[in-house]
Protein backbone atom coordinates (compact mmCIF):
# COMPACT_ATOMS: atom_id res chain seq x y z
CA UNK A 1 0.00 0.00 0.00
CA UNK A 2 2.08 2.73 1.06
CA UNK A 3 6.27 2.65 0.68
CA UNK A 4 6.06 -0.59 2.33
CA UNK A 5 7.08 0.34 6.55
CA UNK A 6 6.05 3.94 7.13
CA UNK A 7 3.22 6.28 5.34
CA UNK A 8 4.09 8.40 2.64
CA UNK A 9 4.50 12.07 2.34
CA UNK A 10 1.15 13.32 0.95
CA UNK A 11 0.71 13.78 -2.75
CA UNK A 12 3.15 11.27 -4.20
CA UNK A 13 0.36 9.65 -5.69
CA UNK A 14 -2.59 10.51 -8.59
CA UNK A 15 -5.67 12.37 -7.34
CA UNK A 16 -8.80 11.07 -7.43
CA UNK A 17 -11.54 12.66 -9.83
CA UNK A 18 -11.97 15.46 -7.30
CA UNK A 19 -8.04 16.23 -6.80
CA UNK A 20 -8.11 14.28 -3.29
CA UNK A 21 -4.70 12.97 -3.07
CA UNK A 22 -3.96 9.46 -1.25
CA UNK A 23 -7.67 8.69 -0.28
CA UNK A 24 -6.32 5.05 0.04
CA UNK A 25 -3.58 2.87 1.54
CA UNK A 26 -1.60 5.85 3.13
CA UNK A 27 -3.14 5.97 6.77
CA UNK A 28 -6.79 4.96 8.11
CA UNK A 29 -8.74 8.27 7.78
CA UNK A 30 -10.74 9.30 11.21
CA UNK A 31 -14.72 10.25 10.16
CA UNK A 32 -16.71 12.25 12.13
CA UNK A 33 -19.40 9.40 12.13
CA UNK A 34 -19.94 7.93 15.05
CA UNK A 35 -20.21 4.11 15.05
CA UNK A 36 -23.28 1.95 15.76
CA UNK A 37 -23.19 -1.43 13.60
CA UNK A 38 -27.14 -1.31 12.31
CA UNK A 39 -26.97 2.53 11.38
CA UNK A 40 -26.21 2.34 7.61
CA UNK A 41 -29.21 0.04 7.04
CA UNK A 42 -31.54 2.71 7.74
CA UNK A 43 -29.66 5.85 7.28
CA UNK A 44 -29.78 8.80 4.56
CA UNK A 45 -28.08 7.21 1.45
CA UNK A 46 -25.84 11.13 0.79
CA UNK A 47 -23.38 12.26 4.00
CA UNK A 48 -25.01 9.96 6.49
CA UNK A 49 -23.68 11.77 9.60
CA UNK A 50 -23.76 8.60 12.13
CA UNK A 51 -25.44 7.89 15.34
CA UNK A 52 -25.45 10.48 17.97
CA UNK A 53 -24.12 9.55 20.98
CA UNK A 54 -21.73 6.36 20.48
CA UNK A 55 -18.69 6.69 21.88
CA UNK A 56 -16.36 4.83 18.88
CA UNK A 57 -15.77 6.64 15.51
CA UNK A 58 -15.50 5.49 12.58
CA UNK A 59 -12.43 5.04 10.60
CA UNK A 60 -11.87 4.25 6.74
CA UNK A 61 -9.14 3.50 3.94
CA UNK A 62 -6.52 1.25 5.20
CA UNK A 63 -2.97 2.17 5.72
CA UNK A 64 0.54 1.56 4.48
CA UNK A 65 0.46 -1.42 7.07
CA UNK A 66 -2.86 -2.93 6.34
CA UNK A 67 -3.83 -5.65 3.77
CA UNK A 68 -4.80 -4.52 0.21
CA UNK A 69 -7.98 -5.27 0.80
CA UNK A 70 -8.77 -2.40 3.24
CA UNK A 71 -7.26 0.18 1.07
CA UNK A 72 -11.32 1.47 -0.41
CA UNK A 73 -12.72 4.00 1.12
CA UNK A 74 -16.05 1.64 1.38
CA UNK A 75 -13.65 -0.28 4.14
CA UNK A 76 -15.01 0.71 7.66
CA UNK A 77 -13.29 0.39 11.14
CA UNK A 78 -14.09 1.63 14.77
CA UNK A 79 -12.33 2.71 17.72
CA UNK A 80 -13.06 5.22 20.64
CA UNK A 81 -12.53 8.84 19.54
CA UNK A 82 -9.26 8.81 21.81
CA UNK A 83 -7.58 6.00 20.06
CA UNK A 84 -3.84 6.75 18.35
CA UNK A 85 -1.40 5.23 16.45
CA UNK A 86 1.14 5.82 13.54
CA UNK A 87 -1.48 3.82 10.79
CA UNK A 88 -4.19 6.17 11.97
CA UNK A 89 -4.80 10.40 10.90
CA UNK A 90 -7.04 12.55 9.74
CA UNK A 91 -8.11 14.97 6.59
CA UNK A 92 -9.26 18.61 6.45
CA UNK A 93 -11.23 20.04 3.75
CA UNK A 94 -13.21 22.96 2.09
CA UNK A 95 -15.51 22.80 0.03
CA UNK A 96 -15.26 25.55 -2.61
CA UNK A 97 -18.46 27.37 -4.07
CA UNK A 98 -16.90 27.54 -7.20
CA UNK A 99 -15.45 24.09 -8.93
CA UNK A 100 -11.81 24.15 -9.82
CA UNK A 101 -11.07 24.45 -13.56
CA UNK A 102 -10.54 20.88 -14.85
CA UNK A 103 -11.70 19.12 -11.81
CA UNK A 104 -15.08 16.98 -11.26
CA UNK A 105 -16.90 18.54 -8.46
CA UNK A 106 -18.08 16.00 -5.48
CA UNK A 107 -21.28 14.79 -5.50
CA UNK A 108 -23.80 15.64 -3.05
């Protein structure tokens, strides 16, 4: 996944269609949705914001030391929201009100 014994430095890789670099296989990527196992049977199908009140978060995307198989973003995890560890970070991001030339904007 990633160089093979530590995560890389961010952007080595392609962007996705909406210029999000590393999205897989570089370091698990905290959520803000909180975990509860039955919630995405029954929640909204766009930005499902998770259950209020659980104590473990959700984490997604593998890392450089997971299998290949958890490197999607569809790949789910939990811990409790104080849980850390090198395989384990986080993303910012802004959503602009108008699209970048040249780049797909994300869906809604």
């Amino acid at each position: 996944m990633g160089r093979g014994d530590q995560p890389h430095p961010v952007g080595l890789k392609k962007p996705n269609a909406w210029g999000l670099h590393d999205m897989h296989g570089n370091v698990w990527e905290w959520c803000q949705d909180a975990y509860d196992a039955a919630y995405y049977g029954q929640s909204p199908a766009d930005d499902p914001p998770g259950s209020p009140g659980y104590l473990q978060r959700v984490y997604r995307g593998g890392s450089w030391y997971s299998r290949a198989w958890y490197g999607r973003s569809a790949q789910r995890s939990r811990n409790g929201a104080t849980s850390r560890t090198i395989t384990l970070g986080f993303r910012t991001g802004l959503v602009l009100a108008t699209p970048v030339a040249g780049r797909q904007r994300a869906p809604k």
